[in-house]
Protein backbone atom coordinates (compact mmCIF):
# COMPACT_ATOMS: atom_id res chain seq x y z
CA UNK A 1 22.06 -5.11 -9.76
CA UNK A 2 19.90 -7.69 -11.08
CA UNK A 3 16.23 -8.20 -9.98
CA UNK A 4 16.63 -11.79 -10.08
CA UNK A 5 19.26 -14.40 -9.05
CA UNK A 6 20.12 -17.67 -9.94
CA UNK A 7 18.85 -19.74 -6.68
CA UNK A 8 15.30 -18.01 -7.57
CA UNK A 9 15.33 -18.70 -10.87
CA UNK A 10 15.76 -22.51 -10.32
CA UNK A 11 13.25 -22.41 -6.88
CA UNK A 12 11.00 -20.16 -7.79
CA UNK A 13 10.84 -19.70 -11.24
CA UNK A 14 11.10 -23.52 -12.24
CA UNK A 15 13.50 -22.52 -14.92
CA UNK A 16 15.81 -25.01 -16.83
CA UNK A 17 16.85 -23.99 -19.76
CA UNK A 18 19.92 -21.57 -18.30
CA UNK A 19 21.94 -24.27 -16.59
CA UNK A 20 25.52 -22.09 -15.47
CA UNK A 21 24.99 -19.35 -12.82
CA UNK A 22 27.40 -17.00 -14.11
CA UNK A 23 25.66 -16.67 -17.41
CA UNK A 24 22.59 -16.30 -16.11
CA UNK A 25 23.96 -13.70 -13.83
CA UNK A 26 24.95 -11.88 -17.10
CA UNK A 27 21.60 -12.11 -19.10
CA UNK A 28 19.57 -11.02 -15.57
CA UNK A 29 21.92 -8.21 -15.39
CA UNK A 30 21.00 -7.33 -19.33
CA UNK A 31 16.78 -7.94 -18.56
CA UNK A 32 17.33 -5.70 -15.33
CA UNK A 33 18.75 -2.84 -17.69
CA UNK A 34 15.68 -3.48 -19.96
CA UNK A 35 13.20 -3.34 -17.39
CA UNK A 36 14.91 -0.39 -16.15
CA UNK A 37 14.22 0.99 -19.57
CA UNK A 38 10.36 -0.09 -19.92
CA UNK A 39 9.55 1.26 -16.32
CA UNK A 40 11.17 4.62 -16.87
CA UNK A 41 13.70 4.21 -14.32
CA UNK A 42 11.09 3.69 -11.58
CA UNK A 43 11.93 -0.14 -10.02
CA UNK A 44 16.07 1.63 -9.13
CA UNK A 45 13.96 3.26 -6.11
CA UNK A 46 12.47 0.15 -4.71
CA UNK A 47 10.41 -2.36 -6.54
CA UNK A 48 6.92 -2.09 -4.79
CA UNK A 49 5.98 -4.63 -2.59
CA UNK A 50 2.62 -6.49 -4.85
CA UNK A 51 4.89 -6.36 -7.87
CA UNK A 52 8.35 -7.89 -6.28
CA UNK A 53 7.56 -11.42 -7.59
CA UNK A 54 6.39 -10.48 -10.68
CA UNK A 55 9.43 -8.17 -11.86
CA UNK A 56 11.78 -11.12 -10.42
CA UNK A 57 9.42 -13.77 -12.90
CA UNK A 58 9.72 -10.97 -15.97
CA UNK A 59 13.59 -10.42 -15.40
CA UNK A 60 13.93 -14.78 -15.31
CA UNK A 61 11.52 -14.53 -18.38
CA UNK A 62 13.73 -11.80 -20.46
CA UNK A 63 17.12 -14.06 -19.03
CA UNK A 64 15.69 -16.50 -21.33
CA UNK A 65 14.76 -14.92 -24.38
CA UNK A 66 18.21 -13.30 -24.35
CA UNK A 67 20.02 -16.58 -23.64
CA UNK A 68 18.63 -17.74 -26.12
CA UNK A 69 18.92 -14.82 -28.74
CA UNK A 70 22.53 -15.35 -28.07
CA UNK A 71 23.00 -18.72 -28.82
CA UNK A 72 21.97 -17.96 -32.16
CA UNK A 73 24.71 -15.70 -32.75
CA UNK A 74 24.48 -11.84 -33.69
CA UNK A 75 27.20 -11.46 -35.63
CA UNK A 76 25.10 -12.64 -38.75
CA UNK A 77 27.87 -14.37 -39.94
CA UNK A 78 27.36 -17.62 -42.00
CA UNK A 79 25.64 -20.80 -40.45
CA UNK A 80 24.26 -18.68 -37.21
CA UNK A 81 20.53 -18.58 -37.07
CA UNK A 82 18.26 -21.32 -38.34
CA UNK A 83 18.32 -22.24 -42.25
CA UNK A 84 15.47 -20.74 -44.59
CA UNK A 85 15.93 -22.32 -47.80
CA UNK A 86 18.51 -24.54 -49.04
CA UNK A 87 18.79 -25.97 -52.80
CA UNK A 88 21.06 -28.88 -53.61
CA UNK A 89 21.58 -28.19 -57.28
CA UNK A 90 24.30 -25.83 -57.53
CA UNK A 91 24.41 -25.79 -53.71
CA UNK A 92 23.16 -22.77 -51.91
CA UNK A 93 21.96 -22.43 -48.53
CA UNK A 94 20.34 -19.20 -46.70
CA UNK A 95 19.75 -18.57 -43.05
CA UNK A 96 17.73 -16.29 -40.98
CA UNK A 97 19.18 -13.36 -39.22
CA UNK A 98 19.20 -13.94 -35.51
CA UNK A 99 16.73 -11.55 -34.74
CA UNK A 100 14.26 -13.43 -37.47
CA UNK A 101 15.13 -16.91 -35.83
CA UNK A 102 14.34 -15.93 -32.02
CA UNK A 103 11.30 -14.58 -33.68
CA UNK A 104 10.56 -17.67 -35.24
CA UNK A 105 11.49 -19.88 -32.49
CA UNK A 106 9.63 -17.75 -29.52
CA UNK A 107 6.69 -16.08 -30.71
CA UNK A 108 6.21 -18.21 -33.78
CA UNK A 109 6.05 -14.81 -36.10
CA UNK A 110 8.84 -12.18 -37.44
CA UNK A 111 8.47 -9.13 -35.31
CA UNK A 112 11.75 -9.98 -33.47
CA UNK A 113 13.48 -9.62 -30.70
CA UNK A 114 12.23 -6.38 -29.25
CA UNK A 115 8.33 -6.85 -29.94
CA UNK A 116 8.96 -10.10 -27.97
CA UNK A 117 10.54 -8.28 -25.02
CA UNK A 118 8.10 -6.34 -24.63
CA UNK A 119 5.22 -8.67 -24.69
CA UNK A 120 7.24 -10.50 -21.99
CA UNK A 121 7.08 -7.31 -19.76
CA UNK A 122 3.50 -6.74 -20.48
CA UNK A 123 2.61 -10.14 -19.42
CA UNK A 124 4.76 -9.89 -15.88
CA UNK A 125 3.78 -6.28 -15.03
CA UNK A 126 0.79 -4.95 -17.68
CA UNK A 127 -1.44 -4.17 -14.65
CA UNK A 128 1.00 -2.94 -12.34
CA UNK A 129 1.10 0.74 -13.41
CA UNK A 130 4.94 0.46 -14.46
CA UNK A 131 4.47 0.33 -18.03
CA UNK A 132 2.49 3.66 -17.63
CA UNK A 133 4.42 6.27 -19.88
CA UNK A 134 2.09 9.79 -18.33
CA UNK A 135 3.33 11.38 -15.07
């Protein structure tokens, strides 16, 4: 079940960009499964009461970047992603992987999609004890 729904992300969250319910309702189910991952399986018993809002703002947050990652394709197949180089004599054009062009679009830098997850997370919940790896 997703952390987040789609009436909170448009009160609460002031988002915009995801417009359709049902696809947000897909990418919050995929960000719940990630920060399922990231928390070690501890939110599943009951998010904690001082972090409820913030793990509903991180799973909106990692809706987007997903969303978004998707719209530029993964199959890597020609044209998806955003174009690198293109030369007109002898025409040849070459794009970015998807991964490279969320990269470039969100964080302004190449360490893709992943790294940019994750600094999502750690801006939501970095304080809350979540992250924490140890016992």
């Amino acid at each position: 079940m997703a952390y987040a729904d789609f009436p909170y992300y448009q009160d609460f969250y002031l988002g915009s960009m995801i417009r359709d319910p049902t696809v947000f309702g897909r990418a919050a189910e995929r960000a719940s499964e990630y920060l399922d991952m990231v928390t070690f399986g501890r939110l599943p018993d009951g998010v904690p009461a001082p972090w409820e809002d913030r793990i509903r703002k991180c799973c909106c947050a990692l809706a987007e970047a997903i969303v978004t990652y998707q719209a530029y394709g993964t199959g890597g197949a020609e044209g998806s992603g955003l174009k690198t180089a293109e030369t007109i004599g002898a025409y040849s054009v070459s794009y970015a992987t998807p991964t490279e062009s969320i990269s470039a679009l969100l964080n302004g830098e190449t360490s893709g999609l992943q790294d940019y997850l994750k600094s999502i997370c750690i801006r939501y919940l970095g304080g809350s004890g979540l992250l924490y790896r140890g016992v």
